[in-house]
C-alpha atoms as a PDB file:
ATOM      1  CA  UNK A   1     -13.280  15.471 -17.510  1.00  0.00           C
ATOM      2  CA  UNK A   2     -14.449  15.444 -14.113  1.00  0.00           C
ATOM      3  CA  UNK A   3     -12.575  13.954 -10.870  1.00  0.00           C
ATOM      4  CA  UNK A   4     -12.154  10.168 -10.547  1.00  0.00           C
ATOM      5  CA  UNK A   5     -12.567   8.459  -7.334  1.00  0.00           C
ATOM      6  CA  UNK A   6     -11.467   5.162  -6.234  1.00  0.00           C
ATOM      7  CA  UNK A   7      -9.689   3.082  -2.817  1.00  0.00           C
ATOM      8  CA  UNK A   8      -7.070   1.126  -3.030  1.00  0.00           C
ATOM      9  CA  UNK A   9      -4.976  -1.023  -0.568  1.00  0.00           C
ATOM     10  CA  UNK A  10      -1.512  -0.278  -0.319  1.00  0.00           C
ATOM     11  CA  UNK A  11       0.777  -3.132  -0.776  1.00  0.00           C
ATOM     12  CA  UNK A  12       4.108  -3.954   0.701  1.00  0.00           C
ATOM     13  CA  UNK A  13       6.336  -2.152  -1.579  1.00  0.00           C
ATOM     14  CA  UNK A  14       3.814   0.765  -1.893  1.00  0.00           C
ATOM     15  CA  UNK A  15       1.836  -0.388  -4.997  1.00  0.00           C
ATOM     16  CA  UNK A  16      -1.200   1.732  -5.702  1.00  0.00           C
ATOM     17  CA  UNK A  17      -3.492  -0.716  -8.247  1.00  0.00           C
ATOM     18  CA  UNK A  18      -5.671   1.496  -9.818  1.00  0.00           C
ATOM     19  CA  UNK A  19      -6.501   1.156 -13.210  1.00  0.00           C
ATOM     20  CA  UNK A  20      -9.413   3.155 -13.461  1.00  0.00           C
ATOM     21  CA  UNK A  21      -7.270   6.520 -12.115  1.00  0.00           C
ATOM     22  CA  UNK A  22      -5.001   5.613 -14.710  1.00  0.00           C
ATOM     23  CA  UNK A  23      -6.318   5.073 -17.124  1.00  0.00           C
ATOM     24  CA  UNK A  24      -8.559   8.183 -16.167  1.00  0.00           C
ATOM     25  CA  UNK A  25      -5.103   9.973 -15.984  1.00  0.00           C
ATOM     26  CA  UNK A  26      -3.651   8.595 -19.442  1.00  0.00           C
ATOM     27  CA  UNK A  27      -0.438   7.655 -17.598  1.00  0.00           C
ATOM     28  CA  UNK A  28       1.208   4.859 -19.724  1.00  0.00           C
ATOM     29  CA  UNK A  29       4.131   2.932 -18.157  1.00  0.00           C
ATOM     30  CA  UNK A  30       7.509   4.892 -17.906  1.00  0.00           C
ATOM     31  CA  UNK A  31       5.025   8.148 -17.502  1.00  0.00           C
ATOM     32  CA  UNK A  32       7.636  10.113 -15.396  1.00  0.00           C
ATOM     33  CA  UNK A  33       6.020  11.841 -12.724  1.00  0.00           C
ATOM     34  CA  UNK A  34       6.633  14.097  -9.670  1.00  0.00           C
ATOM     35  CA  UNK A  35       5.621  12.914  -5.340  1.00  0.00           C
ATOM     36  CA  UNK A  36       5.227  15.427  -3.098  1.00  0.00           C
ATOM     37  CA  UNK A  37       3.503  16.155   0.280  1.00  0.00           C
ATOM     38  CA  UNK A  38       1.509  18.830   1.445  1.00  0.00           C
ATOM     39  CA  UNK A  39      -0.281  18.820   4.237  1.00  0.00           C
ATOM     40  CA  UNK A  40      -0.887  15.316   4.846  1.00  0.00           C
ATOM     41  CA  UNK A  41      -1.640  14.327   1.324  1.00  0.00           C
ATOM     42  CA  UNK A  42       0.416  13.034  -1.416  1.00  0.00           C
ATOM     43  CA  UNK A  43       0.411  14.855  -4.471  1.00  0.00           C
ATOM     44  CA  UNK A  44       1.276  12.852  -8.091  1.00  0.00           C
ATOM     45  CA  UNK A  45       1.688  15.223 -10.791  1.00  0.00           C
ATOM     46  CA  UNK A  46       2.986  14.243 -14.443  1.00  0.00           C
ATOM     47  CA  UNK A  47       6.111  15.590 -14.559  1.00  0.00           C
ATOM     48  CA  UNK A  48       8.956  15.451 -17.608  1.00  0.00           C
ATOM     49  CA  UNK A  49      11.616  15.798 -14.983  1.00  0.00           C
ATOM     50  CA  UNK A  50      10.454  13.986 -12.534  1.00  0.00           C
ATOM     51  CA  UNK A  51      12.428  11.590 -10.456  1.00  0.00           C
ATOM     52  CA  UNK A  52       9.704   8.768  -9.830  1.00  0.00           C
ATOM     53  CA  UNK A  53       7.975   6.946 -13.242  1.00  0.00           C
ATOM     54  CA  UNK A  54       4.278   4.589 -14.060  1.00  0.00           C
ATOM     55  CA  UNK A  55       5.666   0.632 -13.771  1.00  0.00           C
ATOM     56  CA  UNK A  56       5.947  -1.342 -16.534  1.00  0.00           C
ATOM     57  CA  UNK A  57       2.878  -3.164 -15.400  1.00  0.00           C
ATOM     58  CA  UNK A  58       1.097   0.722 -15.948  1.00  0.00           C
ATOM     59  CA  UNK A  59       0.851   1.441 -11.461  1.00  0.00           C
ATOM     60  CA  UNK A  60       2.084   4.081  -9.262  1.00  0.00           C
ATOM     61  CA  UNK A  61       4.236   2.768  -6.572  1.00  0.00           C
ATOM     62  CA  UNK A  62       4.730   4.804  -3.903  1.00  0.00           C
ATOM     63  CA  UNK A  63       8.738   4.927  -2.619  1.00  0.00           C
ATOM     64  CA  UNK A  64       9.677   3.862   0.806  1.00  0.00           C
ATOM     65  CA  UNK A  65      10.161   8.021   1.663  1.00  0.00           C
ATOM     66  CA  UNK A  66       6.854   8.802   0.635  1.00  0.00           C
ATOM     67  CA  UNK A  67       4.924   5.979   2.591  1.00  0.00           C
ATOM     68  CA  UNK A  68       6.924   7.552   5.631  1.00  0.00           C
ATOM     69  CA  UNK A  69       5.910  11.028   5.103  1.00  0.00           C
ATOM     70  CA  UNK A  70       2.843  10.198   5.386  1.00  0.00           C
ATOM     71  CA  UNK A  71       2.869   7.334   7.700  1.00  0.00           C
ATOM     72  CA  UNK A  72       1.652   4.534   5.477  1.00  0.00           C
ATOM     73  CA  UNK A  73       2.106   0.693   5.473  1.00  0.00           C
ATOM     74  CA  UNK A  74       1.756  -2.437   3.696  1.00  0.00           C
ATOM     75  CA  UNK A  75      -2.287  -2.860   4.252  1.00  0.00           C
ATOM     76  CA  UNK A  76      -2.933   0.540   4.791  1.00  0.00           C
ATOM     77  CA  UNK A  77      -6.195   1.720   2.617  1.00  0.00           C
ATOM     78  CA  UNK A  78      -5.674   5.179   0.560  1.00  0.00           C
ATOM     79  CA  UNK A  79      -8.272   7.234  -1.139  1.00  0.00           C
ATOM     80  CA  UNK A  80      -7.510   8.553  -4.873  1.00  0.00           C
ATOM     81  CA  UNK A  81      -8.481  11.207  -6.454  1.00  0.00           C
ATOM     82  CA  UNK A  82      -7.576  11.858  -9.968  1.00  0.00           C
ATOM     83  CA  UNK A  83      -8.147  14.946 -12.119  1.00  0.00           C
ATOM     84  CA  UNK A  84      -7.040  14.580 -15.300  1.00  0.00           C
ATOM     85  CA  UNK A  85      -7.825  17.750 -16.346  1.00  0.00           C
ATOM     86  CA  UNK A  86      -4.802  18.809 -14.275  1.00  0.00           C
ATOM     87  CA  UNK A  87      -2.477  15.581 -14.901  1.00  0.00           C
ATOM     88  CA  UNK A  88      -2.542  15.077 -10.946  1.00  0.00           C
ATOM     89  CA  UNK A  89      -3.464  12.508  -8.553  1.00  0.00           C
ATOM     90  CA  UNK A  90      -4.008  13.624  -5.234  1.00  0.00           C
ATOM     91  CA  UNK A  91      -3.600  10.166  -2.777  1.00  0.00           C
ATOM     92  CA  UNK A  92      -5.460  10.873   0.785  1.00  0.00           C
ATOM     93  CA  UNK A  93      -3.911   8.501   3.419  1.00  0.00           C
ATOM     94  CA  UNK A  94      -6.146   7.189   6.558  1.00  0.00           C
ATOM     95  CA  UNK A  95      -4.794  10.055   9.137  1.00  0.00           C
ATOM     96  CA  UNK A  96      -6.137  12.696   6.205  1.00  0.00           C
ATOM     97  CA  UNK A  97      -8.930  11.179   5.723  1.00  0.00           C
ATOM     98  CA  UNK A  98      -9.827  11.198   9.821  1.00  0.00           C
ATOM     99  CA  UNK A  99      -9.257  14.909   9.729  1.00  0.00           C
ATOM    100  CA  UNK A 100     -11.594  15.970   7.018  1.00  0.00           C
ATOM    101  CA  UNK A 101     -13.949  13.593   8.101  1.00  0.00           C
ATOM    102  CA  UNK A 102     -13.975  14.568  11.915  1.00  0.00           C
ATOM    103  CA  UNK A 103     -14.663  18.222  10.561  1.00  0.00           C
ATOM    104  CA  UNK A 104     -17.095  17.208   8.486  1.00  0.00           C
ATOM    105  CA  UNK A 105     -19.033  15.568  10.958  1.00  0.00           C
ATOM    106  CA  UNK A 106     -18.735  18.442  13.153  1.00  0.00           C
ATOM    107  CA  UNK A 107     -19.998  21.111  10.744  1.00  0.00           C
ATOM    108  CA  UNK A 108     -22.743  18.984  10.311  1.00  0.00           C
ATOM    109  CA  UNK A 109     -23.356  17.914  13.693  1.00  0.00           C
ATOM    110  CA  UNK A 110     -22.290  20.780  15.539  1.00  0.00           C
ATOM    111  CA  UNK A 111     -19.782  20.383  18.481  1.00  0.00           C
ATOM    112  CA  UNK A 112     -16.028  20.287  17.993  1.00  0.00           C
ATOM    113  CA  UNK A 113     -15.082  16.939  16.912  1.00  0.00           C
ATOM    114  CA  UNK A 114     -12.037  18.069  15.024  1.00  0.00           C
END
């Protein structure tokens, strides 16, 4: 299965309400799951042993240490990515987003905008 886009608003407890990536995903509620960072994204992989788990309601909630890795708040607007083929979603915050978008529009443009 091929990657699964979608943008979601972050709410104040760090709530990402996607069903589509989910369900994409096949995380059911209680789905335990490991959240990480790496350069500026957030990575979600299903995880046995992870610490972090799908709500009962069947979201991804991202903890209070996460959001401040990356600099997220309540409002904030994150792009998904899901690839279930690898049981990971890969969550691009706004300052991520900036940067491959500024480089983007450079390589296509020309000039350094980065």
């Amino acid at each position: 299965m091929s990657t699964v886009y979608g943008l979601v608003t972050l709410d104040s407890r760090g709530r990402v309400a996607d069903r589509t990536a989910m369900k994409a995903l096949g995380w059911a509620p209680g789905r335990r799951l490991d959240i990480r960072e790496h350069r500026g994204l957030i990575i979600v992989a299903a995880d046995q042993q992870g610490v972090f788990a799908v709500t009962k309601e069947g979201h991804l909630r991202l903890p209070a240490v996460v959001r401040h890795w990356c600099g997220l708040t309540a409002g904030d607007r994150v792009f998904l990515a899901a690839e279930p083929d690898a049981s990971r979603l890969v969550v691009h915050p706004p300052a991520a987003l900036d940067a491959m978008i500024a480089q983007a529009h450079a390589a296509a443009l020309g000039g350094d905008r980065a």
